[in-house]
Structures are given as structure tokens and as C-alpha cells.
Protein backbone atom coordinates (compact mmCIF):
# COMPACT_ATOMS: atom_id res chain seq x y z
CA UNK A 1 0.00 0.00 0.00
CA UNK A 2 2.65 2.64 0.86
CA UNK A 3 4.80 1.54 -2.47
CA UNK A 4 1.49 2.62 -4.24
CA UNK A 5 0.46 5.65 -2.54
CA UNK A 6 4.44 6.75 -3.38
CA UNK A 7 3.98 5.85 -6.90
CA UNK A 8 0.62 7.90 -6.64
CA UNK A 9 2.24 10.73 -5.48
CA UNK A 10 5.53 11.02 -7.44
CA UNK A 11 3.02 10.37 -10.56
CA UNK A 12 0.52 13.79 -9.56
CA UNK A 13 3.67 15.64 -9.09
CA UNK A 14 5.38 15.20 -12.42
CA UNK A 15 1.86 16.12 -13.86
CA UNK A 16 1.52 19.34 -11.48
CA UNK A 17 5.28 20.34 -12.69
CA UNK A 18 4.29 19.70 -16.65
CA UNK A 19 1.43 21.91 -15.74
CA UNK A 20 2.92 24.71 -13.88
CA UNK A 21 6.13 24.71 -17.11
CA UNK A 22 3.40 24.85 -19.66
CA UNK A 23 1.43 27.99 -18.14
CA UNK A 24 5.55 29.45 -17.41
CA UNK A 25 5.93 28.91 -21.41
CA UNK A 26 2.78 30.25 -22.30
CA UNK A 27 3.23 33.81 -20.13
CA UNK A 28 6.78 33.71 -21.96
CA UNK A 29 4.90 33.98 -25.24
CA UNK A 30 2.44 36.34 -24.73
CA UNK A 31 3.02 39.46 -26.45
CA UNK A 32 4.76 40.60 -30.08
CA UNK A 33 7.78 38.65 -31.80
CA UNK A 34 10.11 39.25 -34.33
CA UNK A 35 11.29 36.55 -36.63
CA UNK A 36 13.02 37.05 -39.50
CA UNK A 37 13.30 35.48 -42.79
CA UNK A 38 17.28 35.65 -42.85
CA UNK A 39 19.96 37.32 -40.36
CA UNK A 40 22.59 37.98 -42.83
CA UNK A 41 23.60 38.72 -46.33
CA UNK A 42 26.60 38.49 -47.65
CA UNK A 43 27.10 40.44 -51.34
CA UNK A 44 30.80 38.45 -51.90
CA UNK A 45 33.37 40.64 -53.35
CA UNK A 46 32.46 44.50 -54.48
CA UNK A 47 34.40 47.33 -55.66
CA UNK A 48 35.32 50.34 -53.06
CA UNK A 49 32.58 53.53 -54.00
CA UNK A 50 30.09 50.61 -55.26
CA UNK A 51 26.62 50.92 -53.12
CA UNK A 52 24.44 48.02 -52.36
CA UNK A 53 21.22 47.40 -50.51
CA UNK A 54 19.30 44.44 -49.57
CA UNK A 55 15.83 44.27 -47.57
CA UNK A 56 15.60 42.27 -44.88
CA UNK A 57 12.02 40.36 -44.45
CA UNK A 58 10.32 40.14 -41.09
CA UNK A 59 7.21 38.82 -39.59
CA UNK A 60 5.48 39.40 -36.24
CA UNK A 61 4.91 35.86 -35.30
CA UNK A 62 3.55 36.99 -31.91
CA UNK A 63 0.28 37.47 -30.74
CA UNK A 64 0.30 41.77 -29.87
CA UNK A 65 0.93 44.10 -32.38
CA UNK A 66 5.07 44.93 -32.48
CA UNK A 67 6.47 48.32 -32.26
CA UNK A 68 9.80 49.05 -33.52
CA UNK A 69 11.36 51.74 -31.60
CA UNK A 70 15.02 52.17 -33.18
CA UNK A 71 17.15 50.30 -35.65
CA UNK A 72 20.98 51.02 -35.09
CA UNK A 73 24.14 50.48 -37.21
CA UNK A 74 27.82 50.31 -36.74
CA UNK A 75 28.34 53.44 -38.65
CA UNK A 76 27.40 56.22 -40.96
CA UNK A 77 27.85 53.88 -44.28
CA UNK A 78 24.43 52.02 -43.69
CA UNK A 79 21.22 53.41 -43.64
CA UNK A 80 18.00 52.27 -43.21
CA UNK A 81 14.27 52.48 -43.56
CA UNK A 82 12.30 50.55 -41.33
CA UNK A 83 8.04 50.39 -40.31
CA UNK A 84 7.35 53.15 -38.34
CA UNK A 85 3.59 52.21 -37.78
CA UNK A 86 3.05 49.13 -35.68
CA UNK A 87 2.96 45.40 -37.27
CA UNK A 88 0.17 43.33 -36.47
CA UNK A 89 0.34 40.12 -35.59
CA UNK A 90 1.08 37.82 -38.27
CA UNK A 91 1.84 40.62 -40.53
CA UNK A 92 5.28 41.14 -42.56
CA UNK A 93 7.05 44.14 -43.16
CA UNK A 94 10.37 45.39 -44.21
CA UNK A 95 13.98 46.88 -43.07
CA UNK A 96 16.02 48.04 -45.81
CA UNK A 97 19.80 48.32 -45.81
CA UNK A 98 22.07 50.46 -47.77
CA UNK A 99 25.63 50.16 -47.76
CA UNK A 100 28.05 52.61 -49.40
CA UNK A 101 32.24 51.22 -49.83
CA UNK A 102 33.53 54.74 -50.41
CA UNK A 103 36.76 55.03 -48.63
CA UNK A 104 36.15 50.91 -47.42
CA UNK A 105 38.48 48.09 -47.74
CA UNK A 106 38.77 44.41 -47.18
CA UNK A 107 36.53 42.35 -45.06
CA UNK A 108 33.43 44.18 -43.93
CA UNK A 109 30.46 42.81 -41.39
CA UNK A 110 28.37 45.67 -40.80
CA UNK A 111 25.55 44.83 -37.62
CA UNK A 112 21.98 45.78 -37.49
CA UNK A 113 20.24 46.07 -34.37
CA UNK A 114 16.65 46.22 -34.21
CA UNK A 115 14.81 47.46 -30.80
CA UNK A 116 11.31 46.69 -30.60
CA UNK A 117 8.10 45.76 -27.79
CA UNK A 118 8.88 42.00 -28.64
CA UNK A 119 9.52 39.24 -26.23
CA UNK A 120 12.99 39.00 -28.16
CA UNK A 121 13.43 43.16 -28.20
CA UNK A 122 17.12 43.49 -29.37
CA UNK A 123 17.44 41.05 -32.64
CA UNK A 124 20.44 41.33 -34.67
CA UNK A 125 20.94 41.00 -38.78
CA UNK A 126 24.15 41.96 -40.79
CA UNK A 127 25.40 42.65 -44.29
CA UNK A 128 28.72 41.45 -45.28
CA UNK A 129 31.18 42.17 -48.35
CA UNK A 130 34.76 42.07 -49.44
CA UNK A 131 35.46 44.95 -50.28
CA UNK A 132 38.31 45.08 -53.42
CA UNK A 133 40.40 48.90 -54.27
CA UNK A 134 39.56 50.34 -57.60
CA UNK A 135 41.50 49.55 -60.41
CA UNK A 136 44.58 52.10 -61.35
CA UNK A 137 42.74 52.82 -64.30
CA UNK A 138 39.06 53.73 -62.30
CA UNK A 139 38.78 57.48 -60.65
């Protein structure tokens, strides 16, 4: 009897910790979430002065509208457009990314740091390139 009541117990308290991890996963979840369709891009080898752009693709997979609040760079040679009207859930939207090589050389990873309402609020993408000197004969 008291090998069954054990195995009676230890059983209710595995389900009562399942339980109380679900409901700790679903509070986690609750609110806006940023998932994007790619984190980096790399455009391979470019010329110094050449300018590129790509748009990174993004979806609020959460279940509250997201805000974004700021998108930083590493410095003045990227720029960006981003949604500055919030994106509801299960909606896409877009950041784009412009990167300018003047006065660049070599290996170049260039950070994007988004700051948003979502559960995940600081998400990072980057752009990559190799960037090559003009030839003699380019001015």
C-alpha cells in the first residue's frame, strides 16, 4: 500500500510540474515577436565607391501588435528604412539596408540592431562584403 500511494504521489507531481512549465511557457509567449526570414547577407566581393542594398524580411509571429522603436548600425555607411507604424500580428514588413564602400576596404560585417516591444526586443541581422580597391585605371 505505501509503495502505491508513493507511486501515486511522485506520478501527480510530475503532472503538477508539466502543468505549472506549460502555463511558465505560455506567459513567456504572450506578447509581439520578431522573426526574421534571414539574419545575414553576404554580397561576396564588391568594388570600393560601389553601393548596395538588400531588404531584410520580417514577420510578427507573436500574438500583440510589435512596435519598432530604433534600428541602429555600426556606422554612418548604412542606412535604413524601417516600419514606423506598428505590425500586427502575423503581418510582414520590411527593413532596408544600404551600404556605401567609399573610402572601405577588405573584409566588412556591418551589424543591425533592431529594438522593438517584442519578447525578443534586441534582434540582430548583418550585411557582409569584401570589399576590393579600384582599379589604377578607375577614378
Amino acid at each position: 500500500m505505501t509503495r502505491k500511494f508513493f507511486a501515486l504521489s511522485l506520478l501527480l507531481a510530475g503532472f503538477v510540474l508539466i502543468g505549472q512549465a506549460q502555463s511558465q511557457n505560455e506567459e513567456t509567449t504572450e506578447g509581439p515577436e520578431i522573426t526574421f526570414a534571414e539574419s545575414s547577407k553576404n554580397f561576396g566581393d564588391i568594388t570600393q565607391g560601389d553601393v548596395v542594398e538588400h531588404t531584410f524580411k520580417f514577420e510578427n509571429t507573436g500574438n500583440q501588435p510589435l512596435i519598432l522603436s530604433n534600428v541602429l548600425v555600426t556606422c554612418g555607411c548604412t542606412a535604413t528604412s524601417w516600419p514606423r507604424d506598428p505590425v500586427e500580428p502575423n503581418k510582414s514588413a520590411e527593413i532596408e539596408v544600404r551600404f556605401d564602400s567609399k573610402g572601405k576596404n577588405g573584409a566588412q560585417n556591418k551589424i543591425i540592431t533592431v529594438v522593438s516591444n517584442a519578447i525578443n526586443p534586441r534582434e540582430k541581422v548583418s550585411i557582409k562584403a569584401n570589399v576590393l580597391p579600384k582599379k589604377k585605371d578607375e577614378t
